[in-house]
N, C-alpha and C. Protein backbone atom coordinates (compact mmCIF):
# COMPACT_ATOMS: atom_id res chain seq x y z
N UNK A 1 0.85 -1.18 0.00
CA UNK A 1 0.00 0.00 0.00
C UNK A 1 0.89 1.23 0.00
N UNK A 2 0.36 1.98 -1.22
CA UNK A 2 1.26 3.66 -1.01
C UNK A 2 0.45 4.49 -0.22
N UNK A 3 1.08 4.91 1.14
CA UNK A 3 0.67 6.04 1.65
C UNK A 3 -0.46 5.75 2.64
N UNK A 4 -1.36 6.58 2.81
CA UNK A 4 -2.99 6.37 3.24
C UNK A 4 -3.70 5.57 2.33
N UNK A 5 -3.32 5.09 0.99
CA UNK A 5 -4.56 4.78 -0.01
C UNK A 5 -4.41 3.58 -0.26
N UNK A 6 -5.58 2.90 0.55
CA UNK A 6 -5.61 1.50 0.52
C UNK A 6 -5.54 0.88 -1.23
N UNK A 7 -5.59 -0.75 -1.07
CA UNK A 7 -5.07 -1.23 -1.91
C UNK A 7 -6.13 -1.61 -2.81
N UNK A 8 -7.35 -1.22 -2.53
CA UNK A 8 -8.69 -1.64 -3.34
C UNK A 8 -9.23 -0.60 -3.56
N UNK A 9 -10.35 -0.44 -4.56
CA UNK A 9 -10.99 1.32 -4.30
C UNK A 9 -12.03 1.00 -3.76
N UNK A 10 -12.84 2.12 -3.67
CA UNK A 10 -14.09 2.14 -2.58
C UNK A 10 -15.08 1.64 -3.10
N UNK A 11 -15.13 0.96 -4.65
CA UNK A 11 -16.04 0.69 -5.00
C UNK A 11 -15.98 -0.80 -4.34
N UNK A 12 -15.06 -1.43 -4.80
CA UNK A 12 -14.65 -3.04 -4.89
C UNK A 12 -14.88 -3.20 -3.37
N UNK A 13 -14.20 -2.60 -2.50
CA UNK A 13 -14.17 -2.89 -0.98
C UNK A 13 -15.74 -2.68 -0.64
N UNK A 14 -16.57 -1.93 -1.13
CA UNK A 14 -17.95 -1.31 -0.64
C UNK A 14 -18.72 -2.78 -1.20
N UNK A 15 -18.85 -3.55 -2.49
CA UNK A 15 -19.12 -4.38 -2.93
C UNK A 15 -18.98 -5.76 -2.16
N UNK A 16 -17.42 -6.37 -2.06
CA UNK A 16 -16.87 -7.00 -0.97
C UNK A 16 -17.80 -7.06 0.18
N UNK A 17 -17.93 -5.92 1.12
CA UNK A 17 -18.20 -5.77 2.60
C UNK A 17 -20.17 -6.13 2.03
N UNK A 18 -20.41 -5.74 1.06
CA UNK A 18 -22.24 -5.91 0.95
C UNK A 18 -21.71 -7.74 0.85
N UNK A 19 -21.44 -8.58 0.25
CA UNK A 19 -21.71 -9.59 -0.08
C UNK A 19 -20.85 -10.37 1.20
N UNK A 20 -19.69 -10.26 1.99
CA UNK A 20 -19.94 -10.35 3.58
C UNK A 20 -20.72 -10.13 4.32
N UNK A 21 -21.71 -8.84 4.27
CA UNK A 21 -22.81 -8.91 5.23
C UNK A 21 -24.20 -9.72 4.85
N UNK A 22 -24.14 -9.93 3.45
CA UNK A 22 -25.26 -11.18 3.06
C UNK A 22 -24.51 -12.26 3.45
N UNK A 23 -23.54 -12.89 3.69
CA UNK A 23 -23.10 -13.87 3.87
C UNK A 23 -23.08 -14.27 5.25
N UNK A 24 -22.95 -13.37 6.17
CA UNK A 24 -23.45 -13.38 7.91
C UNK A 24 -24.77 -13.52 8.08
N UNK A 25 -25.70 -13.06 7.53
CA UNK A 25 -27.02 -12.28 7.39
C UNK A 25 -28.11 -14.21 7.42
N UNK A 26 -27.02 -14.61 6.17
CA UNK A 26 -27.55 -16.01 5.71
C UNK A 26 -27.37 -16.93 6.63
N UNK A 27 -26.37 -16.63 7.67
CA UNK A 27 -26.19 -18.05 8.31
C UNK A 27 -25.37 -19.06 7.96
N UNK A 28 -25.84 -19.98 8.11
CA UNK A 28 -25.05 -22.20 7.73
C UNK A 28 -23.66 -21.54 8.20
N UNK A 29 -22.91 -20.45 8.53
CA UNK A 29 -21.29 -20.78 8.53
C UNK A 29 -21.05 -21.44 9.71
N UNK A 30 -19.74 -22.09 9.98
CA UNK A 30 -19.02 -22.31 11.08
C UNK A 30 -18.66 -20.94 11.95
N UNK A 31 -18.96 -21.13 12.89
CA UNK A 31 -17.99 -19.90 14.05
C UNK A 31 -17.15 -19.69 13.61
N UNK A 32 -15.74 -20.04 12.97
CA UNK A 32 -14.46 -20.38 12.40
C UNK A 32 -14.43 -18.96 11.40
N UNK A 33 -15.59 -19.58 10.31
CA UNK A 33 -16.02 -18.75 9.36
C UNK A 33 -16.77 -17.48 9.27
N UNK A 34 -17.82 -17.43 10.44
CA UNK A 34 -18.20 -16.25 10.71
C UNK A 34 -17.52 -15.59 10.84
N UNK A 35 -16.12 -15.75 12.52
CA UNK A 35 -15.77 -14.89 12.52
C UNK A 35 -14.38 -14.39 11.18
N UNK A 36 -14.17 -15.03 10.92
CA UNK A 36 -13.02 -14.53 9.77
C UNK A 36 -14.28 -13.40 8.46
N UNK A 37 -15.31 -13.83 8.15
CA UNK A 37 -15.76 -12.81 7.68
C UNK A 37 -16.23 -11.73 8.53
N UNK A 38 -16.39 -11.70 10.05
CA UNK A 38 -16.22 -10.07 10.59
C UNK A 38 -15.17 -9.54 10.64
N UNK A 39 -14.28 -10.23 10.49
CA UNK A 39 -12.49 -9.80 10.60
C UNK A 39 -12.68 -8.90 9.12
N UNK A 40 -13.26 -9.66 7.93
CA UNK A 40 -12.44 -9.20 6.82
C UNK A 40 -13.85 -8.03 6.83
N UNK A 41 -15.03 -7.98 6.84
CA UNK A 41 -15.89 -6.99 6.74
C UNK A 41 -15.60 -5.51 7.83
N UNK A 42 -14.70 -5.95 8.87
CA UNK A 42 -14.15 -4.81 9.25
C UNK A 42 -13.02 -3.81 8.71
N UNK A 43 -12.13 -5.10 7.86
CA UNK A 43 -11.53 -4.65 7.13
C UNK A 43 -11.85 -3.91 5.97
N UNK A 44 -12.56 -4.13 5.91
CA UNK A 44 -13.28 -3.38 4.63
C UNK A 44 -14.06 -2.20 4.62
N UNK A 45 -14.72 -2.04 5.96
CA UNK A 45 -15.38 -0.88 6.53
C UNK A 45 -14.19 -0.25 6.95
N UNK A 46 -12.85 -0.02 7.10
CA UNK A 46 -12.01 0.81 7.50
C UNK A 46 -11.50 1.12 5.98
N UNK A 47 -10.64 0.63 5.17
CA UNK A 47 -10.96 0.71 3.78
C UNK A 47 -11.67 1.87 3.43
N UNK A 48 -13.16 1.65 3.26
CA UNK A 48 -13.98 2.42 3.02
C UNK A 48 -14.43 4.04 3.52
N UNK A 49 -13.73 3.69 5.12
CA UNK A 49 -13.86 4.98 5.42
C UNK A 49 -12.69 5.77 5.26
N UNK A 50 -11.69 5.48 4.95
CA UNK A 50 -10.19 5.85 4.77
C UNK A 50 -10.67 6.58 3.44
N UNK A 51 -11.08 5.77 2.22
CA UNK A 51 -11.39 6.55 0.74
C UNK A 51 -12.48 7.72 0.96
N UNK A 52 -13.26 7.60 2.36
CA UNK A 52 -14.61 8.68 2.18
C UNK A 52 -13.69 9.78 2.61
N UNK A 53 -12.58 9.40 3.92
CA UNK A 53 -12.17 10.70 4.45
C UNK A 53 -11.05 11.40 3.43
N UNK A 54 -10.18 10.63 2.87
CA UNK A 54 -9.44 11.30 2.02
C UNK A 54 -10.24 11.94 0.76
N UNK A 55 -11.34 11.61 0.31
CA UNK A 55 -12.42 12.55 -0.18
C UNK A 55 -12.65 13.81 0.38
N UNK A 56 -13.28 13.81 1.32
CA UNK A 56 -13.36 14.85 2.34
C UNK A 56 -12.49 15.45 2.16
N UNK A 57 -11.50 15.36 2.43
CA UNK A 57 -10.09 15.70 2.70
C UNK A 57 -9.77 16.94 1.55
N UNK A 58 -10.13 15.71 0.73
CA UNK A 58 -9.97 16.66 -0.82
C UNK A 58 -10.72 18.17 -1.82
N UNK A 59 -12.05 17.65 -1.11
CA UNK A 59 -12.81 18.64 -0.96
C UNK A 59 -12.91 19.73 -0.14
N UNK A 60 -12.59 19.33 0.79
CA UNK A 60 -11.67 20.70 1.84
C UNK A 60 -11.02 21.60 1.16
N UNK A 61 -10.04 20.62 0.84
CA UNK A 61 -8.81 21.45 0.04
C UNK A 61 -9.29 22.47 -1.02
N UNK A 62 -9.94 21.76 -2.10
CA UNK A 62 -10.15 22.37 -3.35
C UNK A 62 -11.27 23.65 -2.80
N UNK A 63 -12.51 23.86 -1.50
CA UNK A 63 -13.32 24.76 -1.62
C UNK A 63 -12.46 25.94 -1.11
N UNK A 64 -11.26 25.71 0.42
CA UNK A 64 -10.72 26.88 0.83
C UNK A 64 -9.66 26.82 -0.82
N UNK A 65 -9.31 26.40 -1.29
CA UNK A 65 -8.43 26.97 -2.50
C UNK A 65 -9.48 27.81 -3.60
N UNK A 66 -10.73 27.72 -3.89
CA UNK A 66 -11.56 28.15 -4.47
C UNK A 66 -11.92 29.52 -3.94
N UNK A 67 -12.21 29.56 -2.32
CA UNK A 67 -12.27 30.46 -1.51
C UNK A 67 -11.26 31.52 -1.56
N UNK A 68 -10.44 31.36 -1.94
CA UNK A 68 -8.92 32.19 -1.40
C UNK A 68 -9.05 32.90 -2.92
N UNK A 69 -9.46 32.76 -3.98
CA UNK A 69 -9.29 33.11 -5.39
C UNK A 69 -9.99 34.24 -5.36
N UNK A 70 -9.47 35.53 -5.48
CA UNK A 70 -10.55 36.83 -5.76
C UNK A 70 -11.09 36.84 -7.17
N UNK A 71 -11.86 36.98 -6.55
CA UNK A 71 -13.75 36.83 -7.74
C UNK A 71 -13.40 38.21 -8.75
């Protein structure tokens, strides 16, 4: 991983974490298996919020840089 920016984008990881939480949701797993998919659906919800905040982040940036520009 370079930097803050995880190794998947927010789409794939957001996708990922929906079809882990149908997969808890459904049941039949082993304990074993459950928990390794809350392991990885956490992983993925951090992921996800890492790409929303460096969004944020970015948008910050660009409105005070927009801001600072005399009209």
């Amino acid at each position: 991983m370079s930097g803050d920016r995880p190794e998947i984008t927010y789409e794939q990881a957001r996708e990922e974490l929906v079809e882990v939480v149908r997969k808890l949701e459904a049941g039949g797993t082993t304990l074993e298996e459950s928990l390794a998919l809350w392991e990885r659906g956490e992983e993925l919800a951090t992921t996800c919020q890492r790409w929303l905040d460096g969004a944020r982040e970015r948008l910050a940036k660009a409105q005070a840089a927009h801001e600072e520009k005399p009209h």
